[in-house]
C-alpha atoms as a PDB file:
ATOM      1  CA  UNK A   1     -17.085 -11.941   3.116  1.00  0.00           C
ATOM      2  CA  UNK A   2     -14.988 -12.545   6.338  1.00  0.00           C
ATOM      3  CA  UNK A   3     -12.922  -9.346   6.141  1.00  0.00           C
ATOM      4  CA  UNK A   4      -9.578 -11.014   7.992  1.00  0.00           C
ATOM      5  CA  UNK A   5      -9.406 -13.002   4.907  1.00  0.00           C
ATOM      6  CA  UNK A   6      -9.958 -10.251   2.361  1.00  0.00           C
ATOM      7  CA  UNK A   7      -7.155  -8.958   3.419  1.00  0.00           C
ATOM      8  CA  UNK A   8      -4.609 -11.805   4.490  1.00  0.00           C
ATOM      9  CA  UNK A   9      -5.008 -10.386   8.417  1.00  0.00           C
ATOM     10  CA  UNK A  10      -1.740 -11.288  10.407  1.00  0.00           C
ATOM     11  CA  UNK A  11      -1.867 -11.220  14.053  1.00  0.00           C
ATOM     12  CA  UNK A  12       1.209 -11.769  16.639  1.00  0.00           C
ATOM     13  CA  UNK A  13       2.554 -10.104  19.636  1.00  0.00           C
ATOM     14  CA  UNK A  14       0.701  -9.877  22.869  1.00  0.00           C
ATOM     15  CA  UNK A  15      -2.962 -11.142  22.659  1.00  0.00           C
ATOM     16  CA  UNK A  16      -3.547  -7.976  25.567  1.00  0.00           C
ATOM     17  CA  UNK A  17      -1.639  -5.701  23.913  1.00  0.00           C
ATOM     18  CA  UNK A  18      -1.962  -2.256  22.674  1.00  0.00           C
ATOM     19  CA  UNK A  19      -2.584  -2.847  18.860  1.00  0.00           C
ATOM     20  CA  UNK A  20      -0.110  -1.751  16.659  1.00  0.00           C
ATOM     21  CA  UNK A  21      -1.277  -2.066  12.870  1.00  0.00           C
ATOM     22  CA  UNK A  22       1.068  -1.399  10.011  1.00  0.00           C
ATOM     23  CA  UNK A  23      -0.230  -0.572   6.727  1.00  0.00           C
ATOM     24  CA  UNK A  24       2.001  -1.049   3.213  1.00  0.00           C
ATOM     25  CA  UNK A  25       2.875   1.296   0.536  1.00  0.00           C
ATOM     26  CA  UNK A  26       1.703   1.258  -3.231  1.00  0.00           C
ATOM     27  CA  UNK A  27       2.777  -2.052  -4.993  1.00  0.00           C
ATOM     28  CA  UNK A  28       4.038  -4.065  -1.787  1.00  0.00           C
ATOM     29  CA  UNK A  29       2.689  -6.302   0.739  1.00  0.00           C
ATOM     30  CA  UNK A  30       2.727  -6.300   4.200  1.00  0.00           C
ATOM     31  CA  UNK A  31       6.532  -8.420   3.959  1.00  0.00           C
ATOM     32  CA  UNK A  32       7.757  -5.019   3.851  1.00  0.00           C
ATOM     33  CA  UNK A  33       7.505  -4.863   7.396  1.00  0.00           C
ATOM     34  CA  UNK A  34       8.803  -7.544   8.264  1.00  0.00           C
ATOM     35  CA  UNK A  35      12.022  -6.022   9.880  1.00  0.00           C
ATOM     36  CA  UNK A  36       9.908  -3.740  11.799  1.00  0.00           C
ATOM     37  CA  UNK A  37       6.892  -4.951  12.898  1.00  0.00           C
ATOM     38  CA  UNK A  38       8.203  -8.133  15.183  1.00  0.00           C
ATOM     39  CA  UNK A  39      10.374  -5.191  17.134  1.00  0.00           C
ATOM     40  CA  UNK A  40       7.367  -4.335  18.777  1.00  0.00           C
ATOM     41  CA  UNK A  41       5.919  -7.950  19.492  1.00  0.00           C
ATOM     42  CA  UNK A  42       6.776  -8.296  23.026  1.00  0.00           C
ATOM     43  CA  UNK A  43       4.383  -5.618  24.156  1.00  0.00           C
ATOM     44  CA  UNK A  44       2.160  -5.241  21.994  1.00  0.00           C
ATOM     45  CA  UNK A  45      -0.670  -6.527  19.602  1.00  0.00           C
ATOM     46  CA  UNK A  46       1.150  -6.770  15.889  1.00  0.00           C
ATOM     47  CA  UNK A  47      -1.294  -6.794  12.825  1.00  0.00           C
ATOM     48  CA  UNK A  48      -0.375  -6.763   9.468  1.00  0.00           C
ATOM     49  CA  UNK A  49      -2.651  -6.726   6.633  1.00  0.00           C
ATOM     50  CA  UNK A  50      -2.678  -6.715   2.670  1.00  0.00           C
ATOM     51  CA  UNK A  51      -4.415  -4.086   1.012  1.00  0.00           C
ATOM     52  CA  UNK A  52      -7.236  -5.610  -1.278  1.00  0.00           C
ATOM     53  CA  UNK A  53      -5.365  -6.111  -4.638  1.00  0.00           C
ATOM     54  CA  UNK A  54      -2.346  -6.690  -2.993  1.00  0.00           C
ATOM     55  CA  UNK A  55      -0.313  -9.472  -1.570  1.00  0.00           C
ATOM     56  CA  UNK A  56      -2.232 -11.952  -0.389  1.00  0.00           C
ATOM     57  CA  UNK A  57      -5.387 -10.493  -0.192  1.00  0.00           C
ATOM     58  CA  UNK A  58      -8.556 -11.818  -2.316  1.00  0.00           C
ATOM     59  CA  UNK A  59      -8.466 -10.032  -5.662  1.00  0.00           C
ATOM     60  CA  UNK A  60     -11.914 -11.438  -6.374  1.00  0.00           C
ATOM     61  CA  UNK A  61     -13.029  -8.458  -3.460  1.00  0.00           C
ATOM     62  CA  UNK A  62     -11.457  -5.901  -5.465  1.00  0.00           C
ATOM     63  CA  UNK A  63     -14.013  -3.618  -6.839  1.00  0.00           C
ATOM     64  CA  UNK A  64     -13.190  -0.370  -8.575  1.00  0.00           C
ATOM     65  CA  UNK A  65     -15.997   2.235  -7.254  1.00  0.00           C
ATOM     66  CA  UNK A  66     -15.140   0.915  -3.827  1.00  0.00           C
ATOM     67  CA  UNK A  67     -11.619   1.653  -4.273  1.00  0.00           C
ATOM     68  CA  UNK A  68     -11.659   4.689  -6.382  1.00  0.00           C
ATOM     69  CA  UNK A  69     -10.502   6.985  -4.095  1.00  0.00           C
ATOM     70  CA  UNK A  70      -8.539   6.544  -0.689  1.00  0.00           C
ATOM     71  CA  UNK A  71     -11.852   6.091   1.706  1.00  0.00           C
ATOM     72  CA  UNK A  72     -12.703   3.052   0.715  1.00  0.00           C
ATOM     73  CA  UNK A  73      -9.239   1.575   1.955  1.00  0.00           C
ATOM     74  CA  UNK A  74      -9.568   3.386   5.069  1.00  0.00           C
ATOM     75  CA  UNK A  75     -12.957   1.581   5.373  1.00  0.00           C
ATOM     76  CA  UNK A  76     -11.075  -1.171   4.943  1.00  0.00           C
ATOM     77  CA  UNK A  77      -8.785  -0.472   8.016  1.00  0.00           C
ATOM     78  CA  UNK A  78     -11.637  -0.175  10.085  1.00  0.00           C
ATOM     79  CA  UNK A  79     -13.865  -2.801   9.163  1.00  0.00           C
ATOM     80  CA  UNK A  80     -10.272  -4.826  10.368  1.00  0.00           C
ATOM     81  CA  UNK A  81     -10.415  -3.064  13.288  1.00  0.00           C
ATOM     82  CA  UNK A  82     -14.296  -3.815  14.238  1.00  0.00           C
ATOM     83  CA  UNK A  83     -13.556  -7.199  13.409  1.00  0.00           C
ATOM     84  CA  UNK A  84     -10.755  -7.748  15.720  1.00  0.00           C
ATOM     85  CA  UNK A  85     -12.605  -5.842  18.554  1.00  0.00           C
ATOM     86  CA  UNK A  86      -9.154  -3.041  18.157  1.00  0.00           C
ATOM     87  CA  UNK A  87      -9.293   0.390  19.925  1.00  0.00           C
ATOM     88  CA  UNK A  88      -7.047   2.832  20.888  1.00  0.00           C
ATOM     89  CA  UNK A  89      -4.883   1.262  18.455  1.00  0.00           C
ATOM     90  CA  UNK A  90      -1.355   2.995  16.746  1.00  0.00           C
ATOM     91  CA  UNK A  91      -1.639   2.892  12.934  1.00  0.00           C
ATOM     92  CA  UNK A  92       1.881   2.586  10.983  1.00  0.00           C
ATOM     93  CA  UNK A  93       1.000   3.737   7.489  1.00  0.00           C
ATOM     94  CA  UNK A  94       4.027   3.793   5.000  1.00  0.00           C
ATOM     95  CA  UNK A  95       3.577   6.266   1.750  1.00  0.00           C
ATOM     96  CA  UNK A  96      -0.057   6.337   0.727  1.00  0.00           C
ATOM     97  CA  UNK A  97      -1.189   4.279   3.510  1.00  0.00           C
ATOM     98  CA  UNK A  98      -0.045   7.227   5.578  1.00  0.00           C
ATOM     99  CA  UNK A  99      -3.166   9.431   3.942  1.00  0.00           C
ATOM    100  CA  UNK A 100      -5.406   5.692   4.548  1.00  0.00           C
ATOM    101  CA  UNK A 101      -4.252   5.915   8.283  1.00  0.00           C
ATOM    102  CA  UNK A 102      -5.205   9.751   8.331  1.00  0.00           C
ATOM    103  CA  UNK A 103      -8.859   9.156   6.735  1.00  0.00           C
ATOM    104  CA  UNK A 104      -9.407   6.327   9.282  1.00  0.00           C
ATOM    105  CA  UNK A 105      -8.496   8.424  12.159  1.00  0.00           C
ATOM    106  CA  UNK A 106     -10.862  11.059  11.276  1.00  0.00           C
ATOM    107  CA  UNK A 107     -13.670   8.529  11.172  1.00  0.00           C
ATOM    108  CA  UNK A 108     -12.470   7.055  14.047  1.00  0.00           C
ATOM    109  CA  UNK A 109     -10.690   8.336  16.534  1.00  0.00           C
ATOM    110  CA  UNK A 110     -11.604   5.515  19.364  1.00  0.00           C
ATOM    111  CA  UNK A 111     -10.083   2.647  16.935  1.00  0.00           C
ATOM    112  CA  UNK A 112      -7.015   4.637  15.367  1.00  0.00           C
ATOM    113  CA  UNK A 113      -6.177   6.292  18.239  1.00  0.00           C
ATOM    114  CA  UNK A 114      -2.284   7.323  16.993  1.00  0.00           C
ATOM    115  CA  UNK A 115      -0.985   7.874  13.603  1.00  0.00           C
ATOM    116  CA  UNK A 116       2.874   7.049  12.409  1.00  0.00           C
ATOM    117  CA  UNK A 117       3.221   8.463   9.291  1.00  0.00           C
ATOM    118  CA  UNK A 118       6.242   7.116   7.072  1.00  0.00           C
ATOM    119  CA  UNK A 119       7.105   9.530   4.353  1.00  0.00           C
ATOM    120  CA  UNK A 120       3.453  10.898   3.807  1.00  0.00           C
ATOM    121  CA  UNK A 121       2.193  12.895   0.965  1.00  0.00           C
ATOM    122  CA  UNK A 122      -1.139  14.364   1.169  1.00  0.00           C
ATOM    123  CA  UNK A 123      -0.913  15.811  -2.551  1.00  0.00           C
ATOM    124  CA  UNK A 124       2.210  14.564  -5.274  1.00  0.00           C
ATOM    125  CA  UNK A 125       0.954  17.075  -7.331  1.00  0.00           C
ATOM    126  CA  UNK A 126       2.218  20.486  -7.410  1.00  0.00           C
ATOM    127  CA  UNK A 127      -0.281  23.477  -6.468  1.00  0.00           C
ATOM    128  CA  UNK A 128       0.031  27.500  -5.902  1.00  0.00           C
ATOM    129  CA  UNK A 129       1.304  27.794  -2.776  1.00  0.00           C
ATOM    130  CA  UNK A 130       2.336  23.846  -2.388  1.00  0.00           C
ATOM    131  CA  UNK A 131       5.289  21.812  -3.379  1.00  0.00           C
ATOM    132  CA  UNK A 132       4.268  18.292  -3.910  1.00  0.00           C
ATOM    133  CA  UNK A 133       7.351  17.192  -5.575  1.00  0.00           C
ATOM    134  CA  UNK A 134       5.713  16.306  -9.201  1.00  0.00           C
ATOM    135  CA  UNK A 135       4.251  18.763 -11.910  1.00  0.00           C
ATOM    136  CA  UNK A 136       0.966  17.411 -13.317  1.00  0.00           C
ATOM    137  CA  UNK A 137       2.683  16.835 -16.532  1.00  0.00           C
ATOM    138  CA  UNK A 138       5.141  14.476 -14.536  1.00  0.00           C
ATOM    139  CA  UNK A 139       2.284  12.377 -12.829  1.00  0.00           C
ATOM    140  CA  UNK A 140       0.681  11.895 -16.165  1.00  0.00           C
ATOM    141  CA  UNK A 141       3.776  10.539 -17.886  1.00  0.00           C
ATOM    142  CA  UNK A 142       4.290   8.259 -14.850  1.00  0.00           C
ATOM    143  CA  UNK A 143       0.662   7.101 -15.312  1.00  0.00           C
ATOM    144  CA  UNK A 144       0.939   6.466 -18.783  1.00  0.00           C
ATOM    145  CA  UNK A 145       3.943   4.642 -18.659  1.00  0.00           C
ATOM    146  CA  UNK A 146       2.652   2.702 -15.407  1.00  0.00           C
ATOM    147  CA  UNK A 147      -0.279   1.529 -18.001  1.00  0.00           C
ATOM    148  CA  UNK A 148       1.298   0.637 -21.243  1.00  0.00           C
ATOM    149  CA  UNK A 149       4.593  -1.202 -19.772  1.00  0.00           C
ATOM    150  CA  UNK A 150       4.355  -2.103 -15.908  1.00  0.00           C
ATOM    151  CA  UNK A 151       7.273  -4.476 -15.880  1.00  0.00           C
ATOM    152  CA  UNK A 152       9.203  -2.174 -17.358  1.00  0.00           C
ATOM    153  CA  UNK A 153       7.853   0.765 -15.344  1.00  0.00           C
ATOM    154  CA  UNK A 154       8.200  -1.544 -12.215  1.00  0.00           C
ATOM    155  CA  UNK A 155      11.942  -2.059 -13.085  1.00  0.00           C
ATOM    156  CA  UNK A 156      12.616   1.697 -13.561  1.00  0.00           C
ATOM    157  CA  UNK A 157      11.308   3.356 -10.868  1.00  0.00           C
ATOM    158  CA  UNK A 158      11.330   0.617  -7.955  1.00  0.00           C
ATOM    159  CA  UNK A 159      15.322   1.419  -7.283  1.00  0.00           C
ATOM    160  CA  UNK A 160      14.217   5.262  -7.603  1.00  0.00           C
ATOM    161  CA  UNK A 161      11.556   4.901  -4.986  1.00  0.00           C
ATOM    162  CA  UNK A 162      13.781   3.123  -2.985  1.00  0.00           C
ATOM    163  CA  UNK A 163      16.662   5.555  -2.815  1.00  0.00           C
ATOM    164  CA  UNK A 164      19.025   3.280  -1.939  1.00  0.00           C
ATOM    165  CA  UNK A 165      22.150   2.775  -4.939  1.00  0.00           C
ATOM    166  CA  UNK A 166      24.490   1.398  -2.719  1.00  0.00           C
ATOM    167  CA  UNK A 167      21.851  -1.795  -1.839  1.00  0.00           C
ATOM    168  CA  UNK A 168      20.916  -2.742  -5.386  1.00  0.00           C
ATOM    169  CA  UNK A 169      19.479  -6.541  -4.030  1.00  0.00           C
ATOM    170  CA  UNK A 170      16.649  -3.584  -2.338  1.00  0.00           C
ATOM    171  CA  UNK A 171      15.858  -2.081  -5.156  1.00  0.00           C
ATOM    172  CA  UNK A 172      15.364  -5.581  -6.990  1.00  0.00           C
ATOM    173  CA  UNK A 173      13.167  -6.662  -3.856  1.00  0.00           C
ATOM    174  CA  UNK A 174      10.693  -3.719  -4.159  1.00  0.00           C
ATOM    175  CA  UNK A 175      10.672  -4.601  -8.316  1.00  0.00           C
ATOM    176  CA  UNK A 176       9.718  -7.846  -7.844  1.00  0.00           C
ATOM    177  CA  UNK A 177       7.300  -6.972  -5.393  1.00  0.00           C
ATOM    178  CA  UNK A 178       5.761  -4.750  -8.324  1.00  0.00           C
ATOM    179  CA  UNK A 179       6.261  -7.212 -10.841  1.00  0.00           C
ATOM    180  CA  UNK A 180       3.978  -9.249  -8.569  1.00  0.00           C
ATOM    181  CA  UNK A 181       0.409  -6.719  -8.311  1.00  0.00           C
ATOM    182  CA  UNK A 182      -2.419  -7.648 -10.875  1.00  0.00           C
ATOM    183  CA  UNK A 183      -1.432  -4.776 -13.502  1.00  0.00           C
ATOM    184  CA  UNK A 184      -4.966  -3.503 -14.010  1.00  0.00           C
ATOM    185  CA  UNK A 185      -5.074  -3.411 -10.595  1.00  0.00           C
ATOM    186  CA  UNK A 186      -1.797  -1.731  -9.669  1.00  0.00           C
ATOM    187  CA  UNK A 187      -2.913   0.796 -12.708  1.00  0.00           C
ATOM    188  CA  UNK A 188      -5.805   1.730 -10.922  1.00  0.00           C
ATOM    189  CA  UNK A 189      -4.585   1.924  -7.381  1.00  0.00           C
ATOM    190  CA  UNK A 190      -1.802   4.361  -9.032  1.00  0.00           C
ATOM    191  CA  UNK A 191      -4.237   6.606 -10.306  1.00  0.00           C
ATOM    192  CA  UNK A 192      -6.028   7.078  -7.139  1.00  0.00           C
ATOM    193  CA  UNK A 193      -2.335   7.405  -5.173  1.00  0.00           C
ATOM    194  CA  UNK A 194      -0.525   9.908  -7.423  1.00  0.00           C
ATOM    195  CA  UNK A 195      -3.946  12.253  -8.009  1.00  0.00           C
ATOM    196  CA  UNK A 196      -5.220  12.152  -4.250  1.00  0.00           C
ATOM    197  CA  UNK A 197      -5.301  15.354  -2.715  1.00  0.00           C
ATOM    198  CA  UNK A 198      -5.537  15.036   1.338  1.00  0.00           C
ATOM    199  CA  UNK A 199      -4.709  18.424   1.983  1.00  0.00           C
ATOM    200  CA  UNK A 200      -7.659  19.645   3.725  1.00  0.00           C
ATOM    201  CA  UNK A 201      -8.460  16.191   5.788  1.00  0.00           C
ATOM    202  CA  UNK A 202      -4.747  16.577   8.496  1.00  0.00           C
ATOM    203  CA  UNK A 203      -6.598  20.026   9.888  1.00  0.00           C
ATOM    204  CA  UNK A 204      -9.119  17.265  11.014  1.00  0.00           C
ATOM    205  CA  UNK A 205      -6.802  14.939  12.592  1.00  0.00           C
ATOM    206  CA  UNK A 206      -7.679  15.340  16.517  1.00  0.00           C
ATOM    207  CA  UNK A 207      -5.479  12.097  17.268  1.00  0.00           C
ATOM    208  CA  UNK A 208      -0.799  12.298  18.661  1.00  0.00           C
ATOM    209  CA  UNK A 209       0.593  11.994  15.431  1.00  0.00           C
ATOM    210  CA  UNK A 210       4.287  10.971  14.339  1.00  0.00           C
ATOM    211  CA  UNK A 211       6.020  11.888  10.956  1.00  0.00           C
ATOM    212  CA  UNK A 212       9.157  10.597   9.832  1.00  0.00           C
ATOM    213  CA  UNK A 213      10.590  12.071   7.029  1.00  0.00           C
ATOM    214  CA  UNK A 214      13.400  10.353   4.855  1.00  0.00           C
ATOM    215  CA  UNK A 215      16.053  12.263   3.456  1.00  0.00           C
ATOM    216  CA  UNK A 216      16.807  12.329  -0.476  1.00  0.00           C
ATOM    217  CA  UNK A 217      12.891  11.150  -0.679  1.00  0.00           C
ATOM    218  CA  UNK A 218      12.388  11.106  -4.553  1.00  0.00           C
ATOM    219  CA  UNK A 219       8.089  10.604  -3.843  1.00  0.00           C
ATOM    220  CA  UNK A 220       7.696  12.314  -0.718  1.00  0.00           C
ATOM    221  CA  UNK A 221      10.306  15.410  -0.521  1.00  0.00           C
ATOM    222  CA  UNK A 222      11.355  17.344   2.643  1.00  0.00           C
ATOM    223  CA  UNK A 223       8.991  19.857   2.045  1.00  0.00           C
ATOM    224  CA  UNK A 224       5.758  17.514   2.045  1.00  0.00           C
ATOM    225  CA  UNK A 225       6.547  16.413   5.325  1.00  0.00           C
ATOM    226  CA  UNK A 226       7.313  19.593   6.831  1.00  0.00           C
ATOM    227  CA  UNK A 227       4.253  20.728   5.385  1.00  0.00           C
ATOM    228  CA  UNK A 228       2.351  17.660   6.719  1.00  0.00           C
ATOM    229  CA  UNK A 229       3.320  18.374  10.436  1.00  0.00           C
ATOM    230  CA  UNK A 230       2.052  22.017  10.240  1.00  0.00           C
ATOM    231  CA  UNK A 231      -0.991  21.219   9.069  1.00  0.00           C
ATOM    232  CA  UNK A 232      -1.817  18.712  11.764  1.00  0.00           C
ATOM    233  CA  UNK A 233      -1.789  20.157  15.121  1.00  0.00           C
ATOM    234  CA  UNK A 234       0.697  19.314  17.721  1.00  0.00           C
ATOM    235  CA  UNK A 235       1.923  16.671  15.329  1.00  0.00           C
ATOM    236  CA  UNK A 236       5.768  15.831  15.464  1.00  0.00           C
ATOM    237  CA  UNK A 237       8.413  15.386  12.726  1.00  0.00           C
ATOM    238  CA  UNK A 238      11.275  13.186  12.939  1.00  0.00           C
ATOM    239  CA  UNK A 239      14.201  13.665  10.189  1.00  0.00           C
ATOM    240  CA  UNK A 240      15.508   9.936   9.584  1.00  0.00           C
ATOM    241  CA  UNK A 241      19.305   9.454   8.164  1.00  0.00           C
ATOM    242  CA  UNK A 242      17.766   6.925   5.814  1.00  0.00           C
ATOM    243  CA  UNK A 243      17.681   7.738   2.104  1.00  0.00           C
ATOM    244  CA  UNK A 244      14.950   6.855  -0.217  1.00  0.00           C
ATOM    245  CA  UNK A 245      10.856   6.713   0.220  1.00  0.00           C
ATOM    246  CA  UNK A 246      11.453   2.996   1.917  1.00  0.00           C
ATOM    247  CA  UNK A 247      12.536   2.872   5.366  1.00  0.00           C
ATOM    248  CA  UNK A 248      11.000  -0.125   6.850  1.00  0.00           C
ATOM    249  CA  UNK A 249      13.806  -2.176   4.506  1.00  0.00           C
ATOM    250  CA  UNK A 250      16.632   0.179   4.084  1.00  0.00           C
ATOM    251  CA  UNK A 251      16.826   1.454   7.450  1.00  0.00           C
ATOM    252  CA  UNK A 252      14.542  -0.654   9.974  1.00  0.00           C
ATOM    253  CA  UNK A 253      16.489  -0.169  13.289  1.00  0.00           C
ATOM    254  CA  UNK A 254      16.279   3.889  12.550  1.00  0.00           C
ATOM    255  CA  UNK A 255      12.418   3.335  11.904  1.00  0.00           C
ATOM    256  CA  UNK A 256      11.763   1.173  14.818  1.00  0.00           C
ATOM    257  CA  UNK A 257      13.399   3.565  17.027  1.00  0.00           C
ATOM    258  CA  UNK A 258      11.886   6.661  16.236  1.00  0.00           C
ATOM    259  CA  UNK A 259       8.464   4.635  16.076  1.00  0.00           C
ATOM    260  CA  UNK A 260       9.800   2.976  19.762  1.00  0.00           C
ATOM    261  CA  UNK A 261      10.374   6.845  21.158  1.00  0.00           C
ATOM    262  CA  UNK A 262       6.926   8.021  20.225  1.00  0.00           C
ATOM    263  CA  UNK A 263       4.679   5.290  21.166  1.00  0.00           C
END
């Protein structure tokens, strides 16, 4: 299977450029970037990608033991990367794609080279010791609800995740976007998401890292991103203005700035 078309590959920017490659959140595409990513077109290498299952990527390569757990999207990542002959490249990974970006760069530190993680949880779930922002209890509601009524889990929570009540047209945008993932497949990239725990891979990051950390995050709290910079050494955390878990729409100047001032 040609991989760029698996997973609807994008390519702009400088042809001998630095690659930049931005990676979307749970139940979006890579649209979400799109008031980001062409920022950094004039000097570098842009791609943007769909995650199999979403967007549009082939669903007929979606496989469930492939993607039952986080690796086999960072596979993904890098298979992209071999494909378009990418090193030393800076991965933008938004929400979970933030843990994707980190599993890549520990299996490859020559192609993802820098990390940019944007509102990054390593674990949602509470643990002794760790606040994740969600008791087990509360993940298992979500996932039930996610499973017996996605449209109308879609329309609940997308305005939640996006944090952003004074903007209600973003909040619709990131619903639709929902409304628009195959629901046993959004189901099932859910479950791996919200039950991942990361925790132990960011000691093994060895690559600069960036983490910006929204305020009023309702998925990915303060605390998980303060707790994401200590655990990965000589990483940096950048406290953005912007509300919500969605900064690429609701704030993309902000984002592109603090992305601008690290790489």
């Amino acid at each position: 299977m040609d991989v760029l078309a698996r997973n609807n590959v994008k390519v702009s920017g400088r042809t001998d450029g630095r690659a930049m490659i931005f990676a979307h959140g749970f139940g979006c595409d890579q649209h979400m970037w799109r008031f980001v990513a062409p920022a950094f077109e004039a000097d570098h290498r842009v791609v943007l990608f769909d995650h199999v299952g979403a967007g549009g990527s082939d669903l007929s390569a979606y496989d469930e033991a492939r993607y039952g757990s986080l690796d086999g999207y960072a596979d993904d990542v890098l298979e992209i990367c071999r494909a378009l002959e990418v090193t030393d490249a800076i991965f933008v990974g938004h929400s979970v794609s933030a843990m994707i970006g980190v599993l890549a760069a520990i299996l490859d530190p020559e192609r993802i080279a820098r990390l940019v993680l944007v509102g990054p949880s390593p674990r949602y779930i509470d643990a002794d010791g760790y606040t994740g922002g969600f008791s087990r209890e509360d993940i298992d509601e979500l996932l039930e609800s996610l499973e017996s009524n996605f449209l109308g889990w879609s329309s609940v929570m997308a305005p939640v995740i996006m944090g952003a009540p004074d903007r209600p047209e973003l909040g619709e945008e990131l619903t639709a976007s929902f409304c628009r993932t195959d629901p046993d497949i959004a189901a099932s990239f859910a479950r791996v998401t919200f039950m991942s725990d990361n925790r132990a891979d960011l000691a093994h990051v060895r690559v600069p890292t960036l983490v910006l950390q929204c305020s009023e995050d309702a998925i990915a709290p303060q605390a998980v991103g303060e707790y994401v910079q200590r655990e990965i050494a000589g990483s940096e955390l950048v406290q953005l203005a912007a509300t919500g878990h969605c900064p690429n729409l609701s704030a993309p100047e902000e984002t592109v700035d603090a992305i601008r001032a690290f790489v």
